[in-house]
C-alpha atoms as a PDB file:
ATOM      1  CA  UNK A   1    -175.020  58.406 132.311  1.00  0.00           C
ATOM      2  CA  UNK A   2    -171.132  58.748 133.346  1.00  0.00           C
ATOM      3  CA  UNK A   3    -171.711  61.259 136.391  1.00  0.00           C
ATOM      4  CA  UNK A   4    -172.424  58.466 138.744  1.00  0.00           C
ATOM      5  CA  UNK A   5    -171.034  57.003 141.824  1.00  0.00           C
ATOM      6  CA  UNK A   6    -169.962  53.723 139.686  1.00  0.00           C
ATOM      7  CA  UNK A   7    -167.991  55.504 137.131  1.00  0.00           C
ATOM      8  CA  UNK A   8    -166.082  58.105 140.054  1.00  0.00           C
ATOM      9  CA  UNK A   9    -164.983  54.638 141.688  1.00  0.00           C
ATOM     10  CA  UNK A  10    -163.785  53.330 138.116  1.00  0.00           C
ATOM     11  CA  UNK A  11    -161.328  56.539 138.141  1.00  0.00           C
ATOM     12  CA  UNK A  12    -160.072  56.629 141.588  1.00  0.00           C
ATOM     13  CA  UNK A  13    -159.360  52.967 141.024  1.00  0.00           C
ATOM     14  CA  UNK A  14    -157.678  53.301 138.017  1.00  0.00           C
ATOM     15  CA  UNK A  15    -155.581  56.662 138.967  1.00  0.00           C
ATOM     16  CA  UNK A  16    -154.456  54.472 142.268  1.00  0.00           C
ATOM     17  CA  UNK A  17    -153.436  51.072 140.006  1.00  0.00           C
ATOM     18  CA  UNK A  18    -151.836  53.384 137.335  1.00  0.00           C
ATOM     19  CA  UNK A  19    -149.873  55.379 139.811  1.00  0.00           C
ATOM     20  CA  UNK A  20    -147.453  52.550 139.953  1.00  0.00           C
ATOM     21  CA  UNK A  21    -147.094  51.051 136.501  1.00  0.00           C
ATOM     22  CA  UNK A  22    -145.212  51.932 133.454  1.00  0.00           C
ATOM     23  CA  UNK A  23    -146.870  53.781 130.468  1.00  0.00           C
ATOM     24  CA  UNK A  24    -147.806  50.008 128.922  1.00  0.00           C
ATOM     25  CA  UNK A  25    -148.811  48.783 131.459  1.00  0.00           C
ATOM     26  CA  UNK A  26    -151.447  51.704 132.229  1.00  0.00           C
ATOM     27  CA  UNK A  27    -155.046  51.161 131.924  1.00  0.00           C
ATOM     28  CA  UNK A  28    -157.769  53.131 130.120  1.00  0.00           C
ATOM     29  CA  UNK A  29    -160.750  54.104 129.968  1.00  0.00           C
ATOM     30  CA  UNK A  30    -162.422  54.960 126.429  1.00  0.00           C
ATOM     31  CA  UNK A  31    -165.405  55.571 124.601  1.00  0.00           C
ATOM     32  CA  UNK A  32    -167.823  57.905 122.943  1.00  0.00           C
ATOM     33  CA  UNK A  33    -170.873  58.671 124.883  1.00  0.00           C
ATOM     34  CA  UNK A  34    -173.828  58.074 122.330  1.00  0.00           C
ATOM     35  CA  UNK A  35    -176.738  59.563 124.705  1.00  0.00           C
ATOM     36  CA  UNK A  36    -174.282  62.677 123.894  1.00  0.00           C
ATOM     37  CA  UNK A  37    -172.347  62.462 121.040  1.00  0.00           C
ATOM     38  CA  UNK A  38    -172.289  66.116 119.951  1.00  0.00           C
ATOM     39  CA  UNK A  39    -170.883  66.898 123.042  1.00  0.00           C
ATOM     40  CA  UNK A  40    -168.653  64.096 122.962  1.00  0.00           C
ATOM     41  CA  UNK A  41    -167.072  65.520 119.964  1.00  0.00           C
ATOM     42  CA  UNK A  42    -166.855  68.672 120.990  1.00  0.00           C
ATOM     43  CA  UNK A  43    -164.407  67.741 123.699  1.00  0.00           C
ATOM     44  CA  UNK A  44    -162.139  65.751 121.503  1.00  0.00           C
ATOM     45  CA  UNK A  45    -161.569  68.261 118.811  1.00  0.00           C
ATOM     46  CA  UNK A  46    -158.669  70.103 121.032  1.00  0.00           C
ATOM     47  CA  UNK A  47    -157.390  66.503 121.229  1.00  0.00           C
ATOM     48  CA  UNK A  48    -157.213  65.964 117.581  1.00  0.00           C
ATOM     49  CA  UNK A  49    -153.754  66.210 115.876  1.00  0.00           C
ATOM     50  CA  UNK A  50    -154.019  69.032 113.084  1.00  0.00           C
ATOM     51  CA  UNK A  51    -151.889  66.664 111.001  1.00  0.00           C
ATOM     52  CA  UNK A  52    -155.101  63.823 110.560  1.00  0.00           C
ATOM     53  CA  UNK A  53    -157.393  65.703 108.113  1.00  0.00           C
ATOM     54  CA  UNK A  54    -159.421  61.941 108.216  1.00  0.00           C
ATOM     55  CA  UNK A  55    -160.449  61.974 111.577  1.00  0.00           C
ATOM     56  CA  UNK A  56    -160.995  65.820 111.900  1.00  0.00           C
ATOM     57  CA  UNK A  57    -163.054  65.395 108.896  1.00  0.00           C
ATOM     58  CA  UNK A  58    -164.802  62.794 110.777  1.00  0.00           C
ATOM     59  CA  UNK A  59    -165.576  64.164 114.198  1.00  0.00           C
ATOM     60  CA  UNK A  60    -166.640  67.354 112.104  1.00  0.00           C
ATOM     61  CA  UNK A  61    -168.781  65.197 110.391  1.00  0.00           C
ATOM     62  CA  UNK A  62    -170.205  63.632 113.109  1.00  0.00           C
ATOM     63  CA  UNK A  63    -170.918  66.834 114.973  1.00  0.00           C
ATOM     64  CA  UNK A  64    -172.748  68.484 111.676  1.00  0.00           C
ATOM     65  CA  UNK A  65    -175.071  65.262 111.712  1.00  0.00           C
ATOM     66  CA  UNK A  66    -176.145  65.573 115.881  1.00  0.00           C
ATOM     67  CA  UNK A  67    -175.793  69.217 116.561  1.00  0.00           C
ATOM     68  CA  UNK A  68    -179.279  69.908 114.701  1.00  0.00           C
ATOM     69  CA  UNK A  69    -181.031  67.440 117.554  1.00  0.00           C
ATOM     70  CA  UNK A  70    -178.477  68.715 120.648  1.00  0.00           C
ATOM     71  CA  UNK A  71    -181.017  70.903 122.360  1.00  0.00           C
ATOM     72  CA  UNK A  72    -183.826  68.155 122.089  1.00  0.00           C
ATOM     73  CA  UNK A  73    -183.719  64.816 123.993  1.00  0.00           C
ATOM     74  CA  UNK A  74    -186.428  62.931 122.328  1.00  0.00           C
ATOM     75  CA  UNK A  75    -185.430  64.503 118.492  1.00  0.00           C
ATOM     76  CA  UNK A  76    -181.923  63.685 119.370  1.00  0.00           C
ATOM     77  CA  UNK A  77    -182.970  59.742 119.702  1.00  0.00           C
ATOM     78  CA  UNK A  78    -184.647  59.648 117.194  1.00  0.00           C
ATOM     79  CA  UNK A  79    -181.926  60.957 115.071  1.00  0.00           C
ATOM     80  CA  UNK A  80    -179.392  58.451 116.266  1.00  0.00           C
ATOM     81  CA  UNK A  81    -182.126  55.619 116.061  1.00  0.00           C
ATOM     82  CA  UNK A  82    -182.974  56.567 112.362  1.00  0.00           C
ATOM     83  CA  UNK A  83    -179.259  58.547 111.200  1.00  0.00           C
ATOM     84  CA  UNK A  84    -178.577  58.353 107.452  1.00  0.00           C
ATOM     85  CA  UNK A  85    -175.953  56.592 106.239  1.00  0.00           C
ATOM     86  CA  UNK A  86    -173.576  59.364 105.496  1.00  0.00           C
ATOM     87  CA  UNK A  87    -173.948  59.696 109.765  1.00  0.00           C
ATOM     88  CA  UNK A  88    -173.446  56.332 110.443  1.00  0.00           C
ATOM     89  CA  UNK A  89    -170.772  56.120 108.517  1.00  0.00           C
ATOM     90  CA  UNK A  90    -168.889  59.373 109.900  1.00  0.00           C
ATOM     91  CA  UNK A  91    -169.560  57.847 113.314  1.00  0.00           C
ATOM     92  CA  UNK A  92    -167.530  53.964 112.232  1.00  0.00           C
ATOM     93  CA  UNK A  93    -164.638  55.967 111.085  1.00  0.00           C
ATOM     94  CA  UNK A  94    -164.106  58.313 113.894  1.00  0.00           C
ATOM     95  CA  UNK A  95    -164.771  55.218 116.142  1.00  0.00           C
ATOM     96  CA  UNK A  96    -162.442  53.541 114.071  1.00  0.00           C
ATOM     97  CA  UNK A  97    -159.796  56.306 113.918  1.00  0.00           C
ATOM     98  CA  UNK A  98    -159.743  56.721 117.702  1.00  0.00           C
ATOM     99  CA  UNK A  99    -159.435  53.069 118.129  1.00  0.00           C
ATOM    100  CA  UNK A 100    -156.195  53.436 116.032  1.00  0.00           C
ATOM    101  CA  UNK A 101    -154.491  56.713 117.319  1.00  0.00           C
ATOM    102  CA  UNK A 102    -154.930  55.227 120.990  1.00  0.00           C
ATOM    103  CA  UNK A 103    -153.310  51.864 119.900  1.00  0.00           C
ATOM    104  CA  UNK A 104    -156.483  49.948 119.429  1.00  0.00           C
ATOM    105  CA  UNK A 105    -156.927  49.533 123.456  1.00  0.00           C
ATOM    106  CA  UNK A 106    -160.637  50.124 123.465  1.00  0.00           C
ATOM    107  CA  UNK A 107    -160.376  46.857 121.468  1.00  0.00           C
ATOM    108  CA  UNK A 108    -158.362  45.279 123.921  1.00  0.00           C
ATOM    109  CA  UNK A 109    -160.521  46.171 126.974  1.00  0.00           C
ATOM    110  CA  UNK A 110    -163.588  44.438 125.122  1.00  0.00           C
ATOM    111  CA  UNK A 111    -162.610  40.747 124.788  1.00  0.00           C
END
């Protein structure tokens, strides 16, 4: 869904206006890709400070609930569209953890 020609404009736009600004002043671009979430989770455990057991424990959480349903499109949608609560719930808090560590911009961006 990201690999497009859209989304490759988006980032050469926003390396060119960030080359120039301050770290504040910076913009972003966040998320968690839902049509992949295992895989999204994958790639932000390096990321993850050792020192936050909460949203480590999330993202592992989050990953044990999706893996099952990674290697089949149509069980994997289903799973998201019917998750238990335990999996929605691991998915609010890491969305809500990441919305703190990066300083709530995702927030920001959405208004």
């Amino acid at each position: 869904m990201w690999g497009n020609y859209e989304i490759a404009s988006l980032v050469t736009w926003m390396n060119s206006f960030n080359q120039s600004r301050s770290a504040a002043d910076k913009v972003g671009f966040y998320g968690l890709d839902v049509y992949c979430l295992w895989k999204s989770t994958q790639e932000l455990m390096p990321h993850l400070q050792a020192g936050d057991p909460t949203t480590i424990a999330a993202a592992q959480g989050v990953q044990q609930c999706f893996t099952p349903f990674s290697a089949d499109a149509q069980e994997y949608g289903y799973a998201v569209a019917n998750a238990s609560a335990n999996c929605r719930n691991q998915t609010t808090t890491l969305w809500n953890r990441i919305s703190e560590i990066t300083g709530n911009a995702t927030a920001k961006t959405e208004r």
